[in-house]
Protein backbone atom coordinates (compact mmCIF):
# COMPACT_ATOMS: atom_id res chain seq x y z
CA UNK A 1 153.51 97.16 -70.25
CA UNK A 2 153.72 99.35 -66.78
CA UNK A 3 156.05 101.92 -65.84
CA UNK A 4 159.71 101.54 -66.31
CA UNK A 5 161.53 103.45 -63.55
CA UNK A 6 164.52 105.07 -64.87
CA UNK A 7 166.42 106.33 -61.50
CA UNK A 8 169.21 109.37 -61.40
CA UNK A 9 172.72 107.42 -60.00
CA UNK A 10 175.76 108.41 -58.25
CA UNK A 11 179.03 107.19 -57.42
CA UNK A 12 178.99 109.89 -54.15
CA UNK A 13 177.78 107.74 -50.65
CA UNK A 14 177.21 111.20 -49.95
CA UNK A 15 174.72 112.56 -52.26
CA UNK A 16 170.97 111.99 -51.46
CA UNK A 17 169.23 112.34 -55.32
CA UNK A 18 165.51 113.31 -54.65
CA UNK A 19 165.25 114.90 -58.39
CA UNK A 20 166.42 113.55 -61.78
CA UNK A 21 163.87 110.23 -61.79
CA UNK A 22 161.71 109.61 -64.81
CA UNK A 23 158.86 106.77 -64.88
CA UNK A 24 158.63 105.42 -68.59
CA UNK A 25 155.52 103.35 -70.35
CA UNK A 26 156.88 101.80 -73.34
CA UNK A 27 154.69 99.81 -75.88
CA UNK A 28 154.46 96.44 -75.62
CA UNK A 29 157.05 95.68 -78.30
CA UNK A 30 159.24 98.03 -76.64
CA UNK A 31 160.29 100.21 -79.43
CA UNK A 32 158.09 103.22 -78.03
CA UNK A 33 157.87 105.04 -75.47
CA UNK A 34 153.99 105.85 -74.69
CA UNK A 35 154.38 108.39 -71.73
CA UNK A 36 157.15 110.24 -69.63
CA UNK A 37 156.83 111.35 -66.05
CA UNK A 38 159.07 113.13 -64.11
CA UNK A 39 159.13 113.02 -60.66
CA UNK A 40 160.64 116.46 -59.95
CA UNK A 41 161.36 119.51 -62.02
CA UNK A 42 165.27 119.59 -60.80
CA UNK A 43 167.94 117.37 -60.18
CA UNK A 44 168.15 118.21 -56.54
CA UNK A 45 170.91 116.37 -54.54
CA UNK A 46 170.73 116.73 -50.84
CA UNK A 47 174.25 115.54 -48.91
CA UNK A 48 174.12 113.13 -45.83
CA UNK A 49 176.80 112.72 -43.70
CA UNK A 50 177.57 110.96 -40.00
CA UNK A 51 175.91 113.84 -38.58
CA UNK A 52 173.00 113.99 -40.31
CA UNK A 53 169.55 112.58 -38.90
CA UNK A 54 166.92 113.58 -41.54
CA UNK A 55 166.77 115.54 -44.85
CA UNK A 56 164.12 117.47 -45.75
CA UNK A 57 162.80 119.14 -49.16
CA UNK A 58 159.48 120.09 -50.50
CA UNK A 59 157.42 118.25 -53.74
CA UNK A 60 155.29 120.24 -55.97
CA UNK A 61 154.05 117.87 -58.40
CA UNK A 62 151.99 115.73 -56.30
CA UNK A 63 149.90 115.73 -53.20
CA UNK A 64 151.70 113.10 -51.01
CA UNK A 65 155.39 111.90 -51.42
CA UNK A 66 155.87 109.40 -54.34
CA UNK A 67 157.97 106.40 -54.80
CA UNK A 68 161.29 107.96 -55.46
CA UNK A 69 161.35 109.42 -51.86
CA UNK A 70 160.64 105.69 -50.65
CA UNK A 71 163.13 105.02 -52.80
CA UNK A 72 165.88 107.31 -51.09
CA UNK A 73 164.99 106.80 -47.65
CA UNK A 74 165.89 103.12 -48.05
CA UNK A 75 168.80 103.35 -50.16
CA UNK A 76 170.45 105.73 -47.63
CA UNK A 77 168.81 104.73 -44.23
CA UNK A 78 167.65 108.34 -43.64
CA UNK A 79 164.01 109.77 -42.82
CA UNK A 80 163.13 112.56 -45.30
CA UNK A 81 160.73 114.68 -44.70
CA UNK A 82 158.75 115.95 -47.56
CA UNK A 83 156.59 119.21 -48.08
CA UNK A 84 153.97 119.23 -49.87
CA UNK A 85 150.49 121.34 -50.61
CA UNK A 86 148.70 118.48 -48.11
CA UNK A 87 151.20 119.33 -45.24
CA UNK A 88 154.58 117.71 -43.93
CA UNK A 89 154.71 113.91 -44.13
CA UNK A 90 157.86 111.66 -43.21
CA UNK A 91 159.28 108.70 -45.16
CA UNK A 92 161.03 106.73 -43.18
CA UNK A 93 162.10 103.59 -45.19
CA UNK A 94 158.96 102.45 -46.85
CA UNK A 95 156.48 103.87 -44.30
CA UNK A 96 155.06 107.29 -44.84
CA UNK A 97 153.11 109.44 -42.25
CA UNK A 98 151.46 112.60 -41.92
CA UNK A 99 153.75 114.96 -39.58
CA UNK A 100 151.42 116.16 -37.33
């Protein structure tokens, strides 16, 4: 089977969650699970309010931004801009672009 997403939740409008989200494989007769990936090493909340236009926050365990930040930008209709080791990028609903 492929990669169950298992996704940190909130009851807060307010609360961004960029950490806290796993990606499970489980065996095909779904009493194992085969592999565990994390998507951050924290459960990092960021908070949006009226007056907020962007978030930002850095990502150390991959190269580019990964689905999770898709994930938050379109949940909360926010661009986040993400650091990582290849530079700044911007995920603005499900686009992502290299800041330049």
């Amino acid at each position: 089977m492929g990669g169950l997403p298992v996704l940190a939740a909130t009851t807060n409008p307010k609360a961004v969650l960029l950490g806290g989200h796993h990606r499970l494989t489980i065996s095909a007769n779904g009493h194992e699970v085969l592999e565990k990936r994390a998507f951050s090493n924290t459960c990092l909340t960021l908070k949006k309010d009226a007056a907020v236009a962007a978030l930002y926050a850095t990502h150390v365990l991959d190269p580019y931004p990964v689905e999770t930040h898709v994930f938050a930008s379109l949940l909360h209709h926010v661009p986040i801009y993400i650091g990582t080791e290849n530079g700044m990028f911007v995920v603005e609903g499900k686009a992502i672009r290299k800041d330049e």
